[in-house]
Protein backbone atom coordinates (compact mmCIF):
# COMPACT_ATOMS: atom_id res chain seq x y z
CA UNK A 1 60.15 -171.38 -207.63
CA UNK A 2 57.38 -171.99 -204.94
CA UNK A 3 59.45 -174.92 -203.52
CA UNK A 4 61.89 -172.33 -202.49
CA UNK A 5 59.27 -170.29 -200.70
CA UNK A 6 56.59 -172.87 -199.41
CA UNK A 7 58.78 -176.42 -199.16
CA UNK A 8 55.55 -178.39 -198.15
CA UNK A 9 53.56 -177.63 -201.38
CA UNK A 10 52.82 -179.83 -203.86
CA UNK A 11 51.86 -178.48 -207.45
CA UNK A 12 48.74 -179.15 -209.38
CA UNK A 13 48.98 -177.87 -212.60
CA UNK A 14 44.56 -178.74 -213.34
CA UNK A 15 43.54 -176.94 -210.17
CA UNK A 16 39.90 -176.27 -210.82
CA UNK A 17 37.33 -178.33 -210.48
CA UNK A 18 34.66 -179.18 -212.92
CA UNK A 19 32.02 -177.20 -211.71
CA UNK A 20 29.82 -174.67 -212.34
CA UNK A 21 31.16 -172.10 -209.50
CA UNK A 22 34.80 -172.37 -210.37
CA UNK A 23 35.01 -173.29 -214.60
CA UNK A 24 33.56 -169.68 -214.35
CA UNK A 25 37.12 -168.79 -213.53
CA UNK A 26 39.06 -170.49 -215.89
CA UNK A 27 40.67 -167.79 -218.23
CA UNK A 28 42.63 -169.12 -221.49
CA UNK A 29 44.91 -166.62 -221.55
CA UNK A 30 46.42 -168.05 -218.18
CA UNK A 31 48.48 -170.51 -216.52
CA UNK A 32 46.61 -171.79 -213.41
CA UNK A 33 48.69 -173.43 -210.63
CA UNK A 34 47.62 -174.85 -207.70
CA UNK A 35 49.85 -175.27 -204.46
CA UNK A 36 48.56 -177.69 -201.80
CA UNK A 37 49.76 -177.97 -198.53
CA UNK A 38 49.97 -181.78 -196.14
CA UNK A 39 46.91 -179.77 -193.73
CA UNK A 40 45.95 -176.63 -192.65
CA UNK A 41 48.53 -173.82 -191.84
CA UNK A 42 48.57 -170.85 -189.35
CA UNK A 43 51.43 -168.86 -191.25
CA UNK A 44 49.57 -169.03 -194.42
CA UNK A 45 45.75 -169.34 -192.96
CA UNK A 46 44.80 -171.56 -195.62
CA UNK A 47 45.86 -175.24 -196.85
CA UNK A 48 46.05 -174.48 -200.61
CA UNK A 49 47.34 -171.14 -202.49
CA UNK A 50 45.70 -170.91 -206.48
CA UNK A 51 48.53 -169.01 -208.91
CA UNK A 52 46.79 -167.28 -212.05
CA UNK A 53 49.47 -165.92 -214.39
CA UNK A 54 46.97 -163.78 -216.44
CA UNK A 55 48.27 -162.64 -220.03
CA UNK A 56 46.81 -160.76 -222.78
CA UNK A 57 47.00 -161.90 -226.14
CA UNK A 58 47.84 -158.84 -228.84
CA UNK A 59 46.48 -160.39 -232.04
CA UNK A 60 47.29 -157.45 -234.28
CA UNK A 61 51.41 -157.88 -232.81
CA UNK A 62 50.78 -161.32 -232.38
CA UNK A 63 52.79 -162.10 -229.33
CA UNK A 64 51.35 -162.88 -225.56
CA UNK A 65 52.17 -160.39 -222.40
CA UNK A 66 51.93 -160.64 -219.24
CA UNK A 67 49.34 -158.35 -217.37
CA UNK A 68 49.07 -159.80 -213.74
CA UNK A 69 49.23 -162.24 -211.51
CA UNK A 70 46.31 -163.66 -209.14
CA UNK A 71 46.93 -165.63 -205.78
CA UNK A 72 44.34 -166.51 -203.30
CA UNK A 73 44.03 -168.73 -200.34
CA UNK A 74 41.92 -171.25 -199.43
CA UNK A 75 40.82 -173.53 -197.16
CA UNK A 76 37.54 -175.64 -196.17
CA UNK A 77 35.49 -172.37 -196.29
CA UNK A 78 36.65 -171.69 -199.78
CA UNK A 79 38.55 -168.22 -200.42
CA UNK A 80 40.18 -166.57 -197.33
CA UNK A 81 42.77 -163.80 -199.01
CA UNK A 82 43.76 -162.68 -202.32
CA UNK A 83 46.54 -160.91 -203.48
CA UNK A 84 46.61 -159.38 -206.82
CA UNK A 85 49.59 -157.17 -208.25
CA UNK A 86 46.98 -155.97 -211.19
CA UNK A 87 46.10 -152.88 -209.08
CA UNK A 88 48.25 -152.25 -205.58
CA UNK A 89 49.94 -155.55 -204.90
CA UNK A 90 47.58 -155.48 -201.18
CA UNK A 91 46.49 -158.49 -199.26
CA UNK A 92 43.01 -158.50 -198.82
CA UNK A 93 40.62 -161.01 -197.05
CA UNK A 94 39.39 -162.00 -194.02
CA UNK A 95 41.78 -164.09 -193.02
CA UNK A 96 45.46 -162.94 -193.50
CA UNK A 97 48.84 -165.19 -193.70
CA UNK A 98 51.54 -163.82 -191.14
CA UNK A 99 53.98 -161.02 -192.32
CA UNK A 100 56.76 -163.27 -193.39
CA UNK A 101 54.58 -165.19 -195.90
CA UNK A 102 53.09 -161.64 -197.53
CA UNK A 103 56.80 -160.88 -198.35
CA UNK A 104 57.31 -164.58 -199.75
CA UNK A 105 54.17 -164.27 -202.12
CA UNK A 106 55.22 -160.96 -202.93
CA UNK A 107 58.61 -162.24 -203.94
CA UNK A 108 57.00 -165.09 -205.57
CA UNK A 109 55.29 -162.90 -208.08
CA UNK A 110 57.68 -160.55 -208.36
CA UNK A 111 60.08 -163.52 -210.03
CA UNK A 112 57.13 -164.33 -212.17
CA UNK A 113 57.54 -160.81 -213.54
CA UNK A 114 60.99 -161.23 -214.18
CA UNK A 115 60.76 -164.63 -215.63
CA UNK A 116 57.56 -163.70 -218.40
């Protein structure tokens, strides 16, 4: 799916590090993807994008759902937008990607949707 959005990326499905700042983050109930791009770029104002396909886990049903979706941007600062479709699907940060790329990541997570 991202391939068809964001060519350049390459996939890292362990993207956190083993650290005490970011194995804070780690959720179980998720898949975490990472998407890394060859150097830094203007259009997406950040050289790799995290994916965290959050789920809750309905033990008296006994079947997972999906509740949200996480994305955020990063580069040698650490995190420079997020966009999460938990509350308002909005980009926030303090460093934006470019119009077109909003509606890609939008897109992206709206075929998550459809696909879980």
């Amino acid at each position: 799916m991202c391939k068809q959005y964001f060519p350049d990326a390459k996939a890292d499905l362990q993207p956190w590090n083993n650290d005490p700042d970011t194995i804070n983050l780690v959720d179980p109930e998720s898949i975490d993807i990472g998407f890394h791009f060859p150097g830094w770029s203007r259009k997406i104002q950040s050289r790799s994008i995290l994916v965290q396909i959050r789920f809750h886990n309905d033990f008296i049903d006994n079947k997972h759902s999906l509740i949200g979706i996480e994305t955020a941007g990063f580069n040698h600062t650490g995190e420079v937008w997020r966009l999460s479709t938990v509350d308002n699907w909005q980009l926030e940060g303090r460093c934006l990607p470019n119009d077109e790329v909003r509606d890609k990541l939008k897109e992206f997570c709206r075929e998550i949707w459809q696909l879980f």
